[in-house]
PDB file of N, CA and C in Angstrom:
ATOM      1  N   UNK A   1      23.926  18.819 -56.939  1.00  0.00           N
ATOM      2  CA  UNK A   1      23.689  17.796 -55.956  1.00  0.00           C
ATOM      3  C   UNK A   1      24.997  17.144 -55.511  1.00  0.00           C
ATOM      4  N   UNK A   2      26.108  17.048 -56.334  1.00  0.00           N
ATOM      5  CA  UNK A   2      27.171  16.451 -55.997  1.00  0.00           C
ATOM      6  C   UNK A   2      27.935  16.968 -55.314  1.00  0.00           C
ATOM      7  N   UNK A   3      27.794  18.601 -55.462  1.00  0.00           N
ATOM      8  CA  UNK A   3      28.627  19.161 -54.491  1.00  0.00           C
ATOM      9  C   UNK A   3      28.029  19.494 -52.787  1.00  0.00           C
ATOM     10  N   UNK A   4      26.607  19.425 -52.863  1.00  0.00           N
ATOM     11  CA  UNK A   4      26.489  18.839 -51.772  1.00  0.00           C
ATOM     12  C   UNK A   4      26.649  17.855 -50.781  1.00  0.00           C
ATOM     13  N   UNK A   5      26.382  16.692 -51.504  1.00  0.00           N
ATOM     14  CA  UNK A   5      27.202  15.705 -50.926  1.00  0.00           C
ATOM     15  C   UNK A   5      28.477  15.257 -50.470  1.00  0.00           C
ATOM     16  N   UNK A   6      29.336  15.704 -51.427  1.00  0.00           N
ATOM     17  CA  UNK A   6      30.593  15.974 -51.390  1.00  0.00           C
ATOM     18  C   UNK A   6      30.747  17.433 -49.977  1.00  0.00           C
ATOM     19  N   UNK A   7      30.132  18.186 -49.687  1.00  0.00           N
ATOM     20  CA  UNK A   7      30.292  18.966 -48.479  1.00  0.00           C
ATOM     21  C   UNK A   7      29.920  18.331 -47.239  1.00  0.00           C
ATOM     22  N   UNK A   8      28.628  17.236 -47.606  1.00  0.00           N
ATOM     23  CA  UNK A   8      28.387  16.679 -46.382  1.00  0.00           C
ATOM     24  C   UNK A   8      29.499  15.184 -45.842  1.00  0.00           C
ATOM     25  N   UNK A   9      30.357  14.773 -46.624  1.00  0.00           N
ATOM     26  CA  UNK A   9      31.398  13.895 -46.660  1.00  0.00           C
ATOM     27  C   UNK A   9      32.486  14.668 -45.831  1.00  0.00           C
ATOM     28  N   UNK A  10      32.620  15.556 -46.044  1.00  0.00           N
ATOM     29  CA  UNK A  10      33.395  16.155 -45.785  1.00  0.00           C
ATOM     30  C   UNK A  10      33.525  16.645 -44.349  1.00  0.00           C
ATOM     31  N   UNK A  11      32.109  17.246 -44.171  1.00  0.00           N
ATOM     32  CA  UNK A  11      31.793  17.666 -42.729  1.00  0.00           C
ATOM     33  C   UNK A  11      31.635  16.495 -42.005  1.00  0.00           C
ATOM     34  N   UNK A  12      31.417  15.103 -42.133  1.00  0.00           N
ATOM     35  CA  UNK A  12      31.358  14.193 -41.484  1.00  0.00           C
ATOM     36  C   UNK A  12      32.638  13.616 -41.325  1.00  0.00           C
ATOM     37  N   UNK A  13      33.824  13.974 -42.071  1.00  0.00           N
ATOM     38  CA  UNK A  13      35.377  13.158 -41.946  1.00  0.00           C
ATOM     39  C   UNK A  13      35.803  13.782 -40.734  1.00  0.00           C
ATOM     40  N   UNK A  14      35.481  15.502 -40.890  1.00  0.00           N
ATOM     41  CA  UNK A  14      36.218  16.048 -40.169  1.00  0.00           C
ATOM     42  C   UNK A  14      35.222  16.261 -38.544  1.00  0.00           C
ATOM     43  N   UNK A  15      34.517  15.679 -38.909  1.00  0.00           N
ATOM     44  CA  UNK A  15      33.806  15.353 -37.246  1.00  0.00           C
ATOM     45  C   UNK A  15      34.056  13.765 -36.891  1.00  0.00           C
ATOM     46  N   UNK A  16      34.431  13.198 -37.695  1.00  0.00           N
ATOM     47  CA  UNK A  16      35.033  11.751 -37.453  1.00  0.00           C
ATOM     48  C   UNK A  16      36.668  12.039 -36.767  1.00  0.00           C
ATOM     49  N   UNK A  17      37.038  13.017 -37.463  1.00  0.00           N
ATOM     50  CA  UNK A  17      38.744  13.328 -36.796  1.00  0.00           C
ATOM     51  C   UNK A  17      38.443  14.072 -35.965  1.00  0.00           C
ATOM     52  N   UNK A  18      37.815  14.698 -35.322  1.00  0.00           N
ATOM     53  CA  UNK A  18      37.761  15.533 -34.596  1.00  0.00           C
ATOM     54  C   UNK A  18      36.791  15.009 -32.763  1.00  0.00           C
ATOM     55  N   UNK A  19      36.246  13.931 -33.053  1.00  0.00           N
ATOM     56  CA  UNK A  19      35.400  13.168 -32.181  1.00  0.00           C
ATOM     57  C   UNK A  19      36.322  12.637 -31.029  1.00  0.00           C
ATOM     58  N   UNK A  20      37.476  12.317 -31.575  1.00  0.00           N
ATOM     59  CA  UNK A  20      38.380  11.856 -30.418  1.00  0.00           C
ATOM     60  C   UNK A  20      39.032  12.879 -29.450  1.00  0.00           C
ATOM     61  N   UNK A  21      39.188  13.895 -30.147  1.00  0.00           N
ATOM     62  CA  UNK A  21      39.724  15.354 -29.059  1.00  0.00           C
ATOM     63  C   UNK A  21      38.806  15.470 -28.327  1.00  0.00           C
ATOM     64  N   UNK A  22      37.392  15.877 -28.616  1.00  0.00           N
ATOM     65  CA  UNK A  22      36.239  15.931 -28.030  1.00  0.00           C
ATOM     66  C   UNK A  22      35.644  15.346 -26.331  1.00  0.00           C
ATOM     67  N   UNK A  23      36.018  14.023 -26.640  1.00  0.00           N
ATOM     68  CA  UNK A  23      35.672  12.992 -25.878  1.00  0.00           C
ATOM     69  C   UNK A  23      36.903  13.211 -24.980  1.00  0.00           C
ATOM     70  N   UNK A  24      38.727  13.521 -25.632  1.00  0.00           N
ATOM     71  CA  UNK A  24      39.528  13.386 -24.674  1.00  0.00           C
ATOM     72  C   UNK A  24      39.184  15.039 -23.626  1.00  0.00           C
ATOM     73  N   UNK A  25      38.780  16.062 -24.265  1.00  0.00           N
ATOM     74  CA  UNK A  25      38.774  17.441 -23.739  1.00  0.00           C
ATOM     75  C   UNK A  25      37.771  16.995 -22.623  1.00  0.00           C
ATOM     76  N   UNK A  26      36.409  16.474 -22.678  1.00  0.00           N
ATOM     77  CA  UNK A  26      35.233  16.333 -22.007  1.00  0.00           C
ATOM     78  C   UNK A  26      35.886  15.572 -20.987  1.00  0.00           C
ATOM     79  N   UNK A  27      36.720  14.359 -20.608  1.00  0.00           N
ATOM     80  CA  UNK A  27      37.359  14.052 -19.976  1.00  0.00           C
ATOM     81  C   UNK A  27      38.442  14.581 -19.604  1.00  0.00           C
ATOM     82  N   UNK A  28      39.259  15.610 -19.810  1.00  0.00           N
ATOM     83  CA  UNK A  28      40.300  16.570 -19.224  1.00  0.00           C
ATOM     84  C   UNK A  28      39.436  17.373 -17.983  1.00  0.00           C
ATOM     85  N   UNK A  29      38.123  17.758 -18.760  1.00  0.00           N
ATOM     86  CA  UNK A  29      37.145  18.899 -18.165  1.00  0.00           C
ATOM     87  C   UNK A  29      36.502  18.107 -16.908  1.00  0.00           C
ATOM     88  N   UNK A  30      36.212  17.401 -17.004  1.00  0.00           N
ATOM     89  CA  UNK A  30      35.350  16.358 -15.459  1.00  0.00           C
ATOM     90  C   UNK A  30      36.496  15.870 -15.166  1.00  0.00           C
ATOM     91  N   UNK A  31      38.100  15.722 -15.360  1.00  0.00           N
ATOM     92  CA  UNK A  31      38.569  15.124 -14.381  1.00  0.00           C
ATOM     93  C   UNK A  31      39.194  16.929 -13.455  1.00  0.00           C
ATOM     94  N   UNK A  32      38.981  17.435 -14.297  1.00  0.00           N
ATOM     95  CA  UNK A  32      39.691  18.675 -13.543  1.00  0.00           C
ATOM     96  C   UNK A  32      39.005  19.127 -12.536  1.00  0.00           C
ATOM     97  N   UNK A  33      37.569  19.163 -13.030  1.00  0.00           N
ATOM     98  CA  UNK A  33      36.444  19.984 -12.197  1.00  0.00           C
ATOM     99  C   UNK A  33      36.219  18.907 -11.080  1.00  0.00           C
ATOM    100  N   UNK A  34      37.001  17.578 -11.338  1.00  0.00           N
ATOM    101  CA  UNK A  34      36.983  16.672 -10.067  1.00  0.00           C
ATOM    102  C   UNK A  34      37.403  16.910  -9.052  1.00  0.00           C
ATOM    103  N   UNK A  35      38.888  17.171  -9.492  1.00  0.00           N
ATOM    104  CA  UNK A  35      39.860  17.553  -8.518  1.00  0.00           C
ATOM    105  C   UNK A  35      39.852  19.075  -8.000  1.00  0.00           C
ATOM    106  N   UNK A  36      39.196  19.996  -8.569  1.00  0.00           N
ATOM    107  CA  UNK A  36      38.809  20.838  -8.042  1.00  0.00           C
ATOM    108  C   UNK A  36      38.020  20.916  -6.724  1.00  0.00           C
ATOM    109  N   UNK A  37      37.077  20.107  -7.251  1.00  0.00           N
ATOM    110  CA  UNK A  37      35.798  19.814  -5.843  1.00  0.00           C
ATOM    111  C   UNK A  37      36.600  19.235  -4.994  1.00  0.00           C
ATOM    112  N   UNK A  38      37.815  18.275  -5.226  1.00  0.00           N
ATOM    113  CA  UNK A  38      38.318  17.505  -4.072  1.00  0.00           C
ATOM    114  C   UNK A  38      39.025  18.374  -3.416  1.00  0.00           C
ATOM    115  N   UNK A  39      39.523  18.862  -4.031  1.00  0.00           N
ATOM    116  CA  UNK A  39      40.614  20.291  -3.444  1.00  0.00           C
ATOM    117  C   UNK A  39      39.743  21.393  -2.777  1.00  0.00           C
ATOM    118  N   UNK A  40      38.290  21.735  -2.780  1.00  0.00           N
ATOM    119  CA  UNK A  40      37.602  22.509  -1.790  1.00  0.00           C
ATOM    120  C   UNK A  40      37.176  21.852  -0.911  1.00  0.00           C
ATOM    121  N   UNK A  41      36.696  20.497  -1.200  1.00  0.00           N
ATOM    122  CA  UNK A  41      36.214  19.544   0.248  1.00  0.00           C
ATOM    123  C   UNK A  41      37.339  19.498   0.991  1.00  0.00           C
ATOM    124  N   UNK A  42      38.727  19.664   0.688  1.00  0.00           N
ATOM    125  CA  UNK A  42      39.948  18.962   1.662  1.00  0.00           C
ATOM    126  C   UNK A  42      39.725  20.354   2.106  1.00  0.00           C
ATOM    127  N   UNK A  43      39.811  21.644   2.103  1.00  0.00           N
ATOM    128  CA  UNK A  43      40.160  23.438   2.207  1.00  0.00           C
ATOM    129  C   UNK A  43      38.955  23.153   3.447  1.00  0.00           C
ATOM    130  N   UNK A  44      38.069  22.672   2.842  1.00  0.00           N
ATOM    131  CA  UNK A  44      36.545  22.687   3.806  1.00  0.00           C
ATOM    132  C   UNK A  44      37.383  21.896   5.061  1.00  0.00           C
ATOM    133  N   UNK A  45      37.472  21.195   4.906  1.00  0.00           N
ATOM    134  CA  UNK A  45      37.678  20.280   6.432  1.00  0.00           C
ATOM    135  C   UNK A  45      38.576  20.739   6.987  1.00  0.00           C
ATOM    136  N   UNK A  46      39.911  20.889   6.442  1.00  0.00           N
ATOM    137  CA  UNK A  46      40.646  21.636   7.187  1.00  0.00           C
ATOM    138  C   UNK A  46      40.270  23.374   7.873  1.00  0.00           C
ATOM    139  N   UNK A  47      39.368  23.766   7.096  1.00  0.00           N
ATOM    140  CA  UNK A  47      38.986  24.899   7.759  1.00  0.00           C
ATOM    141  C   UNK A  47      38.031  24.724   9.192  1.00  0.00           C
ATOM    142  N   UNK A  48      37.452  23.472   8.881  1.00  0.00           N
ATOM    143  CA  UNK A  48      36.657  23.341  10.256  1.00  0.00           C
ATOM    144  C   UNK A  48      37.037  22.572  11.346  1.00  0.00           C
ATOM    145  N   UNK A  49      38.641  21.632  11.349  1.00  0.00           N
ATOM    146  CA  UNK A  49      39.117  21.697  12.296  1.00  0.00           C
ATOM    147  C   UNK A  49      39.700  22.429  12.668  1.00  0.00           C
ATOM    148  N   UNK A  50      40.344  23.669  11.989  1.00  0.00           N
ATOM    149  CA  UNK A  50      41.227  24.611  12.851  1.00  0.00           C
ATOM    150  C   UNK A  50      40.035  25.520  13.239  1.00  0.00           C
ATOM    151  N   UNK A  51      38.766  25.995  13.131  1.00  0.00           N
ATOM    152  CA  UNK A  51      37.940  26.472  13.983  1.00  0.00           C
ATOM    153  C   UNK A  51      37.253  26.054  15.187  1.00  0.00           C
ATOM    154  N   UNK A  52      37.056  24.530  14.597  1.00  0.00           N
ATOM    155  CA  UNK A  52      37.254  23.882  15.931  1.00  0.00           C
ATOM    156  C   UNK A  52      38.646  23.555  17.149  1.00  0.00           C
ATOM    157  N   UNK A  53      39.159  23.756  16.786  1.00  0.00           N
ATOM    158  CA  UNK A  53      40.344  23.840  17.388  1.00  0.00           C
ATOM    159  C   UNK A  53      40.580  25.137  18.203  1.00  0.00           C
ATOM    160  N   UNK A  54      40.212  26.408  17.216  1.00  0.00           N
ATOM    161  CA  UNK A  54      40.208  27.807  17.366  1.00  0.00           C
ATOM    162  C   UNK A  54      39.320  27.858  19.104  1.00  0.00           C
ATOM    163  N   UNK A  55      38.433  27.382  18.679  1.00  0.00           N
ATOM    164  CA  UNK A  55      37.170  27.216  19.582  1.00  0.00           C
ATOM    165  C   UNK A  55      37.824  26.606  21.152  1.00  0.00           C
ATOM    166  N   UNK A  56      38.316  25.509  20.714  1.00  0.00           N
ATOM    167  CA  UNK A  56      38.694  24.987  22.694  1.00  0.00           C
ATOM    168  C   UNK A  56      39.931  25.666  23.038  1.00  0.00           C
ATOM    169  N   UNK A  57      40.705  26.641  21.907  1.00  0.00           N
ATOM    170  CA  UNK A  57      41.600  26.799  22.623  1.00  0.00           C
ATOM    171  C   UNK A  57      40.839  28.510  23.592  1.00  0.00           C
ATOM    172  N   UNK A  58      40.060  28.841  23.175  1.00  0.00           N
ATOM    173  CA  UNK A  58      38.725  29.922  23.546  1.00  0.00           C
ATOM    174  C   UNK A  58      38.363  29.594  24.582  1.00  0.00           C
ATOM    175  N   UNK A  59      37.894  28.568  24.676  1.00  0.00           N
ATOM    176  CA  UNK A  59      36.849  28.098  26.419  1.00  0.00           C
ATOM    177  C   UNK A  59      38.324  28.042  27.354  1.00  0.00           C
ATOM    178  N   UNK A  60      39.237  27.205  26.351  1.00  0.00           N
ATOM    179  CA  UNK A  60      40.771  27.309  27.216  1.00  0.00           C
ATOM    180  C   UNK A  60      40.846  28.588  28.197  1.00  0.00           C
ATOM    181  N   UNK A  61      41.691  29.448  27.204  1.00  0.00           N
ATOM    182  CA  UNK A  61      41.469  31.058  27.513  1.00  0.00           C
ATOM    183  C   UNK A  61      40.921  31.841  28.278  1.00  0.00           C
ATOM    184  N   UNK A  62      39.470  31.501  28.299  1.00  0.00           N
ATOM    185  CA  UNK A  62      38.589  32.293  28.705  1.00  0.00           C
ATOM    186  C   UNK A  62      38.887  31.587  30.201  1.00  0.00           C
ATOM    187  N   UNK A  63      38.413  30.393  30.909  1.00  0.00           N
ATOM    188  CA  UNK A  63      38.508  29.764  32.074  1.00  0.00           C
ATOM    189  C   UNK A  63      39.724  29.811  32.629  1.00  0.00           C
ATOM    190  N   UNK A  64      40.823  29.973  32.141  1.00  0.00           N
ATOM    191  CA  UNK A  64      42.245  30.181  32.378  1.00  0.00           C
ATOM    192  C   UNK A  64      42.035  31.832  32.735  1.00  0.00           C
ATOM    193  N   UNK A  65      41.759  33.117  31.995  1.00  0.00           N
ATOM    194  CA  UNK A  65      41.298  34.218  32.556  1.00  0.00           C
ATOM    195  C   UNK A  65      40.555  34.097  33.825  1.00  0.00           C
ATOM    196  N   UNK A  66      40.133  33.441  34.271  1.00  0.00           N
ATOM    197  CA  UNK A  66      38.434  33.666  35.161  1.00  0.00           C
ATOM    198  C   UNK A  66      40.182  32.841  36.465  1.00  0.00           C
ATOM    199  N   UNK A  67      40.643  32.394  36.262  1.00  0.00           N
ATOM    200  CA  UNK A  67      41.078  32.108  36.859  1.00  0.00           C
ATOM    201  C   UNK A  67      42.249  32.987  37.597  1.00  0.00           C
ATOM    202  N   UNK A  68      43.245  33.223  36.744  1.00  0.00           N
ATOM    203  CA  UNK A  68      43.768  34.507  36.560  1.00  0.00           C
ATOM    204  C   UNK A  68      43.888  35.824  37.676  1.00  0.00           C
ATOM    205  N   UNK A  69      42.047  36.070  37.309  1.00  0.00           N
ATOM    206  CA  UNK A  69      41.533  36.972  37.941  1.00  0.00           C
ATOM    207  C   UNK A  69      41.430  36.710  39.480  1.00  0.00           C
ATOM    208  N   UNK A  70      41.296  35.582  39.643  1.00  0.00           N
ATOM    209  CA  UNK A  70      40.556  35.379  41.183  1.00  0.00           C
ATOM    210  C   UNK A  70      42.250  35.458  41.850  1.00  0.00           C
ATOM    211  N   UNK A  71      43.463  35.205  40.973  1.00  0.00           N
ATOM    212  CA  UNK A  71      44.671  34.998  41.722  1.00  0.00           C
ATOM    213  C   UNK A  71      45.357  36.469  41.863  1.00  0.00           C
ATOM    214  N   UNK A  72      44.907  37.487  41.196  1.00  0.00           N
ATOM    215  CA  UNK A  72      45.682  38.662  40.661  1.00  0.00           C
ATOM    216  C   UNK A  72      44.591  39.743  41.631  1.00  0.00           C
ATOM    217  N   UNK A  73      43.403  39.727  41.578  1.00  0.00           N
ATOM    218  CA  UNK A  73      42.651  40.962  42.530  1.00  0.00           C
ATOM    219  C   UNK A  73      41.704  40.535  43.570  1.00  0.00           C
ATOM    220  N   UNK A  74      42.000  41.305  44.802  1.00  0.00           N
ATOM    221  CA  UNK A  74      41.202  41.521  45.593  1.00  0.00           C
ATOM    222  C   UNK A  74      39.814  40.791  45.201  1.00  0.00           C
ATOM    223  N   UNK A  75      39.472  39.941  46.826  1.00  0.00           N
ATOM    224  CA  UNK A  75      38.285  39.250  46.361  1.00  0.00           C
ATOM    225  C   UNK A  75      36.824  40.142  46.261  1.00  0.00           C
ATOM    226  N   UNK A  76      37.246  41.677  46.529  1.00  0.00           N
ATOM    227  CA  UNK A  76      35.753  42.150  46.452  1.00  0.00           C
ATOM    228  C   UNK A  76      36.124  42.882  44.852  1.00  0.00           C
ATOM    229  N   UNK A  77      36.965  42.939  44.315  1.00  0.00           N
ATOM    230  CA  UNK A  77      36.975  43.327  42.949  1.00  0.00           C
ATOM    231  C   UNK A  77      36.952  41.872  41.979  1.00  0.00           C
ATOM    232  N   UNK A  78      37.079  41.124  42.469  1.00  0.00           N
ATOM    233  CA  UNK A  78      36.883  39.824  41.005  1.00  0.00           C
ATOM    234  C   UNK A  78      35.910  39.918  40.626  1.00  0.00           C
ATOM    235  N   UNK A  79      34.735  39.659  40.932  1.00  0.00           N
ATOM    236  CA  UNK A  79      33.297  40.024  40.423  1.00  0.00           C
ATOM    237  C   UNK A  79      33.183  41.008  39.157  1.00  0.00           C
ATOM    238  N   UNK A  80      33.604  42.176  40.241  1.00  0.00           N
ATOM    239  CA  UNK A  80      34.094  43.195  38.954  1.00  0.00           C
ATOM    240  C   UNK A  80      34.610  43.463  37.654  1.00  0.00           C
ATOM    241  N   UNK A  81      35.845  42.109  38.053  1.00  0.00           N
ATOM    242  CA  UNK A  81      36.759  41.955  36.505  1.00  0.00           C
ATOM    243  C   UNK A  81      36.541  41.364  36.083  1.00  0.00           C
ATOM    244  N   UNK A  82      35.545  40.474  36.601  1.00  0.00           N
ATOM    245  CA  UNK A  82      35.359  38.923  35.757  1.00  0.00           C
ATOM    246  C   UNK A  82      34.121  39.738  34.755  1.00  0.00           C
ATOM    247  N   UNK A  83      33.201  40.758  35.197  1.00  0.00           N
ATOM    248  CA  UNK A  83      32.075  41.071  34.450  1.00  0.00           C
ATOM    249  C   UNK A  83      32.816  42.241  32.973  1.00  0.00           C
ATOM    250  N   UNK A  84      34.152  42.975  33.711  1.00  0.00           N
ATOM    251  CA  UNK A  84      34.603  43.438  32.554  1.00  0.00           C
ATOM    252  C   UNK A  84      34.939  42.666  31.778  1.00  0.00           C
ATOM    253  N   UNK A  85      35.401  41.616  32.010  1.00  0.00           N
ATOM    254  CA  UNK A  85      36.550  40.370  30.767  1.00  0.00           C
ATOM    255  C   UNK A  85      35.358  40.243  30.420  1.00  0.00           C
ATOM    256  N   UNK A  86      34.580  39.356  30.551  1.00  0.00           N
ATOM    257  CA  UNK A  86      33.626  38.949  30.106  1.00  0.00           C
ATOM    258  C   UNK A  86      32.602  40.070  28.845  1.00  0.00           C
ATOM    259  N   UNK A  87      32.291  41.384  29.775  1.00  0.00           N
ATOM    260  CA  UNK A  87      32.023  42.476  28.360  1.00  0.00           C
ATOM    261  C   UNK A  87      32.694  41.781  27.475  1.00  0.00           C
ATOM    262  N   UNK A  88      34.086  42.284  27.818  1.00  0.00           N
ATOM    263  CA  UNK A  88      35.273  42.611  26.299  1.00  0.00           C
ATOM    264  C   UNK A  88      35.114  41.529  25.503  1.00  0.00           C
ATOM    265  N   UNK A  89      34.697  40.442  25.767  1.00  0.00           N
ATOM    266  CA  UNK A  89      34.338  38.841  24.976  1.00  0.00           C
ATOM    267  C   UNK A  89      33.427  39.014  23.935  1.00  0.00           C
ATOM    268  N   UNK A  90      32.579  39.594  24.337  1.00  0.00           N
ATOM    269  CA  UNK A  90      30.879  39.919  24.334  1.00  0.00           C
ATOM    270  C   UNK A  90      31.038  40.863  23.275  1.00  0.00           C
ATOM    271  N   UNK A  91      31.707  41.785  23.284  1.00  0.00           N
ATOM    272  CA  UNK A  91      32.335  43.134  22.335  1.00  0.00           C
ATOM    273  C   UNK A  91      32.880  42.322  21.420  1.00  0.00           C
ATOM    274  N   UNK A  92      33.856  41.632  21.595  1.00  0.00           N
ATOM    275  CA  UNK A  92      34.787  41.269  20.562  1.00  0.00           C
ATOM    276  C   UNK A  92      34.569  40.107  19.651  1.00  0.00           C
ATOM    277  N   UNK A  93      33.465  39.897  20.372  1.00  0.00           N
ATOM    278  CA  UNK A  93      32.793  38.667  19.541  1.00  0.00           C
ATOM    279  C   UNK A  93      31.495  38.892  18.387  1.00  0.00           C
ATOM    280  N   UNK A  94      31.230  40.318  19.701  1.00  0.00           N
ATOM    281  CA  UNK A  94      29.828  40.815  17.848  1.00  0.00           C
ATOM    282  C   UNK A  94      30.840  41.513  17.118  1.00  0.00           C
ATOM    283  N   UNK A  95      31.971  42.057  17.168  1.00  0.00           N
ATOM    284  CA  UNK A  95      32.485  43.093  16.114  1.00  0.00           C
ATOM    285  C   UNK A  95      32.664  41.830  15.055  1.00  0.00           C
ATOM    286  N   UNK A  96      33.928  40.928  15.153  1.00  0.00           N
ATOM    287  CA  UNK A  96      33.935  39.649  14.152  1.00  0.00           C
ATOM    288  C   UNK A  96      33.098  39.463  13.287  1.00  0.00           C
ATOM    289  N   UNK A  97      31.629  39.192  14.278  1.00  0.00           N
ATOM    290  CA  UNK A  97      30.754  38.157  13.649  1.00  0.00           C
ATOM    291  C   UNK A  97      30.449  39.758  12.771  1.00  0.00           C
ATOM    292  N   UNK A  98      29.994  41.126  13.055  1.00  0.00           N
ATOM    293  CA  UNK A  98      29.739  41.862  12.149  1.00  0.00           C
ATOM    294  C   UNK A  98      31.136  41.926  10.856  1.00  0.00           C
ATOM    295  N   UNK A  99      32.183  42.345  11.531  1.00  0.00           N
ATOM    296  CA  UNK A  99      32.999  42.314  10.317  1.00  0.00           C
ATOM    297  C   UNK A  99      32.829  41.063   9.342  1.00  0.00           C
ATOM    298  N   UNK A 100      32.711  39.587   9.749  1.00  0.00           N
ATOM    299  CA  UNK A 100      32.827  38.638   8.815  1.00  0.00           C
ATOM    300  C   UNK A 100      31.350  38.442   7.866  1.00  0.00           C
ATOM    301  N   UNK A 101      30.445  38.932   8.673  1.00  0.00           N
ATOM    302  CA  UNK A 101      29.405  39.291   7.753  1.00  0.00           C
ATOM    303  C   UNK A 101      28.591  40.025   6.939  1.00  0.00           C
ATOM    304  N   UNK A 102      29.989  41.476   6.903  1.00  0.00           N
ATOM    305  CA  UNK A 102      29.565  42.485   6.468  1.00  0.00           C
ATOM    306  C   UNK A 102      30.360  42.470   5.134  1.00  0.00           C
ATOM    307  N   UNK A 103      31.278  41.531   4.809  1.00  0.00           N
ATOM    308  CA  UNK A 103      31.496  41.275   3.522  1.00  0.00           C
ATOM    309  C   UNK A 103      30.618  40.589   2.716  1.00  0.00           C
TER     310      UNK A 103
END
């Protein structure tokens, strides 16, 4: 019986010394996994203003083309080029959306 007790003294010292690492690790671990999350929310936002950004400089582009066109060809071919540019938009915009969602 004594040496039981004497094991359970024992196992309780060394969970008495050991309680303070514990508590400091559990707090290493939630402050890390804090700053983790803060560090993907900042990745997040910055990713969605430069797509937004991506985006007007697009309508930019595109209306700046349409324009382009009307200065560079014949007025019975603009129609024409404006419906090719416009394809190639149309093309180049499902390939993306397939490539980015085919990963």
């Amino acid at each position: 019986m004594k040496g039981e007790d004497d094991r359970t003294n024992i196992e309780s010292r060394e969970e008495e010394i050991h309680a303070p690492e514990n508590r400091d690790t559990k707090r290493r671990t939630s402050d890390s996994s804090n700053d983790e999350s803060f560090k993907k929310l900042v990745n997040a936002s910055v990713v969605i203003v430069l797509v937004a950004l991506i985006f007007i400089a697009l309508f930019s582009f595109f209306f700046s083309m349409q324009e382009a066109i009307f200065a560079l060809f014949n007025p019975r071919y603009q129609a024409l080029m404006q419906a090719v540019f416009s394809l190639m938009v149309v093309v180049m915009g499902v390939y993306l959306i397939k490539m980015f969602l085919g990963k």
